[in-house]
C-alpha atoms as a PDB file:
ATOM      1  CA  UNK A   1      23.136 -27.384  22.697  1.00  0.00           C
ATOM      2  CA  UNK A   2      25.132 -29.905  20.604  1.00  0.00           C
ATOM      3  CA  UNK A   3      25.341 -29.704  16.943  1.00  0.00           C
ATOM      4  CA  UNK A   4      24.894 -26.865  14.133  1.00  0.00           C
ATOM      5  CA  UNK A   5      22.060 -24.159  15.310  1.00  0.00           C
ATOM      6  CA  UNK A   6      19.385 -24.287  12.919  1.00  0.00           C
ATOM      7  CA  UNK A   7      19.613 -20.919  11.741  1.00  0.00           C
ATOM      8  CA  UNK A   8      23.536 -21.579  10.970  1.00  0.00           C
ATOM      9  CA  UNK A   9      22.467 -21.126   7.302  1.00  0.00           C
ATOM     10  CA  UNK A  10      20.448 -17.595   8.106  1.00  0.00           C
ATOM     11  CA  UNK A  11      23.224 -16.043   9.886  1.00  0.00           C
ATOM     12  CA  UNK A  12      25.952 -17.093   7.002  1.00  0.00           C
ATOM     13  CA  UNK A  13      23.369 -15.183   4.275  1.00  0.00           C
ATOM     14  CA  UNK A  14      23.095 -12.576   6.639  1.00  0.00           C
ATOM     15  CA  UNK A  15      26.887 -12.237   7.177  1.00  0.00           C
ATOM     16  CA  UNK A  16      27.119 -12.342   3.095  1.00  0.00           C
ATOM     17  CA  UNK A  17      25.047  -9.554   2.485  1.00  0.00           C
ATOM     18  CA  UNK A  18      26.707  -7.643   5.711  1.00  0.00           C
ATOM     19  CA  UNK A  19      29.826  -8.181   3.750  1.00  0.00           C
ATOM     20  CA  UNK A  20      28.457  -7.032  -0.198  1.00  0.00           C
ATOM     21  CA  UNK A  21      26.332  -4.095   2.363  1.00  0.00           C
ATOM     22  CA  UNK A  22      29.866  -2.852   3.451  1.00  0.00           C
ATOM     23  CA  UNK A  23      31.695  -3.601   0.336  1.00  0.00           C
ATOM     24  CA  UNK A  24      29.612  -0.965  -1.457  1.00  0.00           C
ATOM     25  CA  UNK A  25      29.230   1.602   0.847  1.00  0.00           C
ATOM     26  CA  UNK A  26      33.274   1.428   0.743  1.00  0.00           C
ATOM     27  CA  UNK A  27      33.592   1.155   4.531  1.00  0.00           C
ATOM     28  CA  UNK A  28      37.128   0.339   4.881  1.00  0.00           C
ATOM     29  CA  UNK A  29      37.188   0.702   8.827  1.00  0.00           C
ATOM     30  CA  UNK A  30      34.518  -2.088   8.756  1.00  0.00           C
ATOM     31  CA  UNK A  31      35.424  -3.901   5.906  1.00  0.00           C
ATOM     32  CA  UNK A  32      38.907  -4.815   7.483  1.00  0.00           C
ATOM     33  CA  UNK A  33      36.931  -5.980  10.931  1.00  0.00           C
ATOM     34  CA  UNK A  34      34.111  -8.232   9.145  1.00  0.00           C
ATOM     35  CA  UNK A  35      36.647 -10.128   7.173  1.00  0.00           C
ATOM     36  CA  UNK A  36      38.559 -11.272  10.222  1.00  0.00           C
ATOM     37  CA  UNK A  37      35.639 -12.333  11.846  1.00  0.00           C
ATOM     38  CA  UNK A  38      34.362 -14.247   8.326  1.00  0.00           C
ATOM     39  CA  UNK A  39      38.078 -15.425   8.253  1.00  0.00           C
ATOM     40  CA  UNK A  40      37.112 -16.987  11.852  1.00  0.00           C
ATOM     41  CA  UNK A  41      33.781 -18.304  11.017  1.00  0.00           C
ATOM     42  CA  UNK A  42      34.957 -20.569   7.891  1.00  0.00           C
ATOM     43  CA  UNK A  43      34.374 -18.137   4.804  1.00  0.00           C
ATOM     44  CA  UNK A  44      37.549 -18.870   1.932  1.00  0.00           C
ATOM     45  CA  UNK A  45      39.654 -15.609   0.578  1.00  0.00           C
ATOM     46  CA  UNK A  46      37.963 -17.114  -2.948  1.00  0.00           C
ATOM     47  CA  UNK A  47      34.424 -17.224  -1.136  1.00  0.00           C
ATOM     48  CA  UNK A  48      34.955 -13.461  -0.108  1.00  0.00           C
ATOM     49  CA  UNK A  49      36.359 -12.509  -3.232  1.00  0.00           C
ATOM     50  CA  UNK A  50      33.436 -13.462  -5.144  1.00  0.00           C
ATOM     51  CA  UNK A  51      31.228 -11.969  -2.770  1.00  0.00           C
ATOM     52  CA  UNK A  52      33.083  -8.440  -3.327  1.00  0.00           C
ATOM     53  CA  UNK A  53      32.822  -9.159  -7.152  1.00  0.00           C
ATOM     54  CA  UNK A  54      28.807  -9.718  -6.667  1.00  0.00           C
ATOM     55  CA  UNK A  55      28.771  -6.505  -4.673  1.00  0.00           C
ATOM     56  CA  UNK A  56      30.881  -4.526  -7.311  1.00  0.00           C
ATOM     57  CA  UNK A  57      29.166  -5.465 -10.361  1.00  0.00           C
ATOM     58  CA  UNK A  58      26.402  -2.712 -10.575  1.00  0.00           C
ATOM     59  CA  UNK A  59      28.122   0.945 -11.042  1.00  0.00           C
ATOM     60  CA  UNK A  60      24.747   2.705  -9.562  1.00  0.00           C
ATOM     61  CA  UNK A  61      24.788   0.331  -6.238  1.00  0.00           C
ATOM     62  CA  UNK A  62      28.689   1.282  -4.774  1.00  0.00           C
ATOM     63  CA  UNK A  63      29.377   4.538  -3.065  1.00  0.00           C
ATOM     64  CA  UNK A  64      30.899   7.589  -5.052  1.00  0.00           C
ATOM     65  CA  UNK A  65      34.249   7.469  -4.092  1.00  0.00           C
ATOM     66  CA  UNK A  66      34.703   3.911  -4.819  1.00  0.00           C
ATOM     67  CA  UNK A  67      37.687   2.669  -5.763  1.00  0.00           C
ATOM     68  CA  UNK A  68      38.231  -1.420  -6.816  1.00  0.00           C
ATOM     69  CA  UNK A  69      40.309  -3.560  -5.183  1.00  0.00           C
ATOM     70  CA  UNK A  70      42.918  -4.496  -7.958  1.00  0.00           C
ATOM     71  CA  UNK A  71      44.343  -7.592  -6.009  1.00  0.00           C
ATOM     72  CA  UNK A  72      40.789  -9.122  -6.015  1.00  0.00           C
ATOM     73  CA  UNK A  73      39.596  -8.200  -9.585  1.00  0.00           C
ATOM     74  CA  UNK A  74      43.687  -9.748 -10.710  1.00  0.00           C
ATOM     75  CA  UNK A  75      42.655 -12.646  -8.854  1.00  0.00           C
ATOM     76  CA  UNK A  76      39.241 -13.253 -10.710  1.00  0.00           C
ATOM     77  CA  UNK A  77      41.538 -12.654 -13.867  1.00  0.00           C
ATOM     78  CA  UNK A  78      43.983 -15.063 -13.217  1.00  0.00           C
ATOM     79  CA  UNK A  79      40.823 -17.384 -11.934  1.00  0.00           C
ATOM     80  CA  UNK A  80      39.465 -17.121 -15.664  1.00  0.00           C
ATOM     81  CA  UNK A  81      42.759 -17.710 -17.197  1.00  0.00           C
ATOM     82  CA  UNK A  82      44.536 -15.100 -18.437  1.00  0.00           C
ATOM     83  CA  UNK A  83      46.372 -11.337 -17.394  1.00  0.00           C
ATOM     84  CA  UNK A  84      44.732  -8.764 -18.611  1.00  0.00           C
ATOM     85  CA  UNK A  85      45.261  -7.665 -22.062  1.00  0.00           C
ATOM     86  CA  UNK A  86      46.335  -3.652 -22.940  1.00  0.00           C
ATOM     87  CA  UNK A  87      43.503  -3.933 -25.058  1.00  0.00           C
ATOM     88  CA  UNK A  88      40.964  -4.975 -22.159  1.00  0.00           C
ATOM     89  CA  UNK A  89      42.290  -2.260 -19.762  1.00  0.00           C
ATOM     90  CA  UNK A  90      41.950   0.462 -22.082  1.00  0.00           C
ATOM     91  CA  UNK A  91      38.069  -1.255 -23.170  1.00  0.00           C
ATOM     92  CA  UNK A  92      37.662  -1.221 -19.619  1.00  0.00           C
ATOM     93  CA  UNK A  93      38.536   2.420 -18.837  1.00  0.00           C
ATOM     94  CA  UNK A  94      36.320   3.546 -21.818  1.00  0.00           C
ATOM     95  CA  UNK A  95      33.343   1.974 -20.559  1.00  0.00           C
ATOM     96  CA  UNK A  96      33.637   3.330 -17.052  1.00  0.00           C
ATOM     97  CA  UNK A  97      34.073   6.670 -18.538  1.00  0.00           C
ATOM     98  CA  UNK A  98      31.439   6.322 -21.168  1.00  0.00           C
ATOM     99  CA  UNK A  99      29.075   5.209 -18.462  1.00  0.00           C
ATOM    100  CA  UNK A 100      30.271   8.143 -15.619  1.00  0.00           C
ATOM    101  CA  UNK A 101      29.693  10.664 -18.343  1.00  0.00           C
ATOM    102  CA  UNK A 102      26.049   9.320 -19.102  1.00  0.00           C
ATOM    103  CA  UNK A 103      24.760   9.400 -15.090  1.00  0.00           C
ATOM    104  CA  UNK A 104      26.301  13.136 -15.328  1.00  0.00           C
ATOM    105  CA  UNK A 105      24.514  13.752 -18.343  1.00  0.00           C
ATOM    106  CA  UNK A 106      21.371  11.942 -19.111  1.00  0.00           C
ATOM    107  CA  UNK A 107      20.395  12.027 -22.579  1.00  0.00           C
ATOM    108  CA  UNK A 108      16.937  11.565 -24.234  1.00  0.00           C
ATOM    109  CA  UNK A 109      15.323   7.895 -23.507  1.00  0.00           C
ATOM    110  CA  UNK A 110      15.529   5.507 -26.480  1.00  0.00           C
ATOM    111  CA  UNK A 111      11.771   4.866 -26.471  1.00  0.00           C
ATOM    112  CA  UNK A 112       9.356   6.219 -28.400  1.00  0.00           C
ATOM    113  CA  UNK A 113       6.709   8.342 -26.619  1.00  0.00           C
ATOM    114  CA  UNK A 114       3.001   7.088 -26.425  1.00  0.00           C
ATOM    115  CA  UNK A 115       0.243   7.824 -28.484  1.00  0.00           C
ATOM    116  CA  UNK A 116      -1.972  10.083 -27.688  1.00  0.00           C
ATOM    117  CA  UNK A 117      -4.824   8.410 -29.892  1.00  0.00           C
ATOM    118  CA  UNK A 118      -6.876   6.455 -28.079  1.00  0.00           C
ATOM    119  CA  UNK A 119      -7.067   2.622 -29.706  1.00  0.00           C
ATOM    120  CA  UNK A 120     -10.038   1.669 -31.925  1.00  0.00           C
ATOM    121  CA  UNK A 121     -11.629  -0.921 -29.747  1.00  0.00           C
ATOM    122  CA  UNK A 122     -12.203   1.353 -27.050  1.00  0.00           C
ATOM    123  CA  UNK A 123     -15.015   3.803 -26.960  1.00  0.00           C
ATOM    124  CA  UNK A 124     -14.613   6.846 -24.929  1.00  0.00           C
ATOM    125  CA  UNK A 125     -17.682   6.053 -22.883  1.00  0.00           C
ATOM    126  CA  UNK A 126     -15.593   3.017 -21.873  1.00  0.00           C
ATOM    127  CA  UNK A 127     -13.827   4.487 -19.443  1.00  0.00           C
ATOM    128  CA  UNK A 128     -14.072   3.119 -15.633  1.00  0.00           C
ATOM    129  CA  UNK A 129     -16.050   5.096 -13.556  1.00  0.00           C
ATOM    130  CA  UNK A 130     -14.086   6.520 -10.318  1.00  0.00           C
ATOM    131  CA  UNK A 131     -17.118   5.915  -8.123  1.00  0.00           C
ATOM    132  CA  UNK A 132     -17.135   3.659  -5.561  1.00  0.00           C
ATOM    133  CA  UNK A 133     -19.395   0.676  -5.403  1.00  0.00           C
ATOM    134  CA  UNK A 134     -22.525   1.099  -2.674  1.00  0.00           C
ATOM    135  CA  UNK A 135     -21.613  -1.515   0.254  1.00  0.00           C
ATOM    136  CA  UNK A 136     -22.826  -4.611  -0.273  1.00  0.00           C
ATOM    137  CA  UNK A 137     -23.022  -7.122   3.267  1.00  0.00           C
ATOM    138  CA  UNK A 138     -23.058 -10.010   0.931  1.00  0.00           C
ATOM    139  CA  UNK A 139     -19.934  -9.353  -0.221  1.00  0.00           C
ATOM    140  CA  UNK A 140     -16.366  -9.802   0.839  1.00  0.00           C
ATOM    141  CA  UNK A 141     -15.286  -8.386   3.867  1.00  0.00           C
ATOM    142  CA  UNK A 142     -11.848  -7.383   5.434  1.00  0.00           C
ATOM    143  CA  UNK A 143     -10.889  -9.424   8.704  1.00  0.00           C
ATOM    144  CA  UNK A 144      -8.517  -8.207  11.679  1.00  0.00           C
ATOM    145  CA  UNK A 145      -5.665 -10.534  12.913  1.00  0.00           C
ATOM    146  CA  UNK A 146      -5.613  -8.346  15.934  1.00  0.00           C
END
């Protein structure tokens, strides 16, 4: 079959979130493996490195023992413009400890709670019955594919 398969595009977003799916779950065994073959199959270092970034941005979706990979996150610095500041390292290590400490201890939600008034507009004879209709044939019926 000459030409690009028409699912060329599938397998490439499939092989993306493989990559972001292996990233977080800090499978290093795997992780070294996939890259070749996305080395082979056209993906850039820059490409991958973004990808990892994507797949390290949300604290509560990597594994535990996760540990950044500094030479991609100083390559996304330099990208931007700039080395790191002792300022921003020591902002950045406060945060990440600020937010470990608060998913070991949860503290009170921010919100306030409900009321336990009922509003004015509502009487409490309003309230939807949990009876079920009587069948009706007239009215609309479920259907079966199979």
């Amino acid at each position: 079959m000459p030409g690009q398969s028409p699912f060329a595009d599938d397998w490439r977003e499939c092989l993306r979130a493989h990559y972001q799916y292996v990233v977080r779950a800090n499978d290093r065994r795997t992780l070294d493996s996939l890259t070749g073959v996305l080395h082979q199959v056209g993906f850039r270092e820059d490409e991958l490195g973004e990808l990892y970034l994507r797949a390290t941005l949300h604290v509560d979706e990597v594994a535990e023992d996760f540990t950044p990979d500094m030479t991609v996150v100083a390559a996304m610095v330099s990208a931007a413009g700039g080395a790191p500041s002792e300022d921003a390292s020591a902002a950045l290590i406060a945060a990440a400890e600020a937010a470990a400490q608060a998913v070991e201890n949860p503290s009170e939600p921010d919100y306030a709670a409900p009321d336990a008034e009922p509003a004015a507009d509502s009487a409490p004879g309003d309230a939807p019955s949990d009876e079920t209709p009587p069948y009706d044939p007239s009215g609309p019926q479920q259907l079966s594919l199979f």
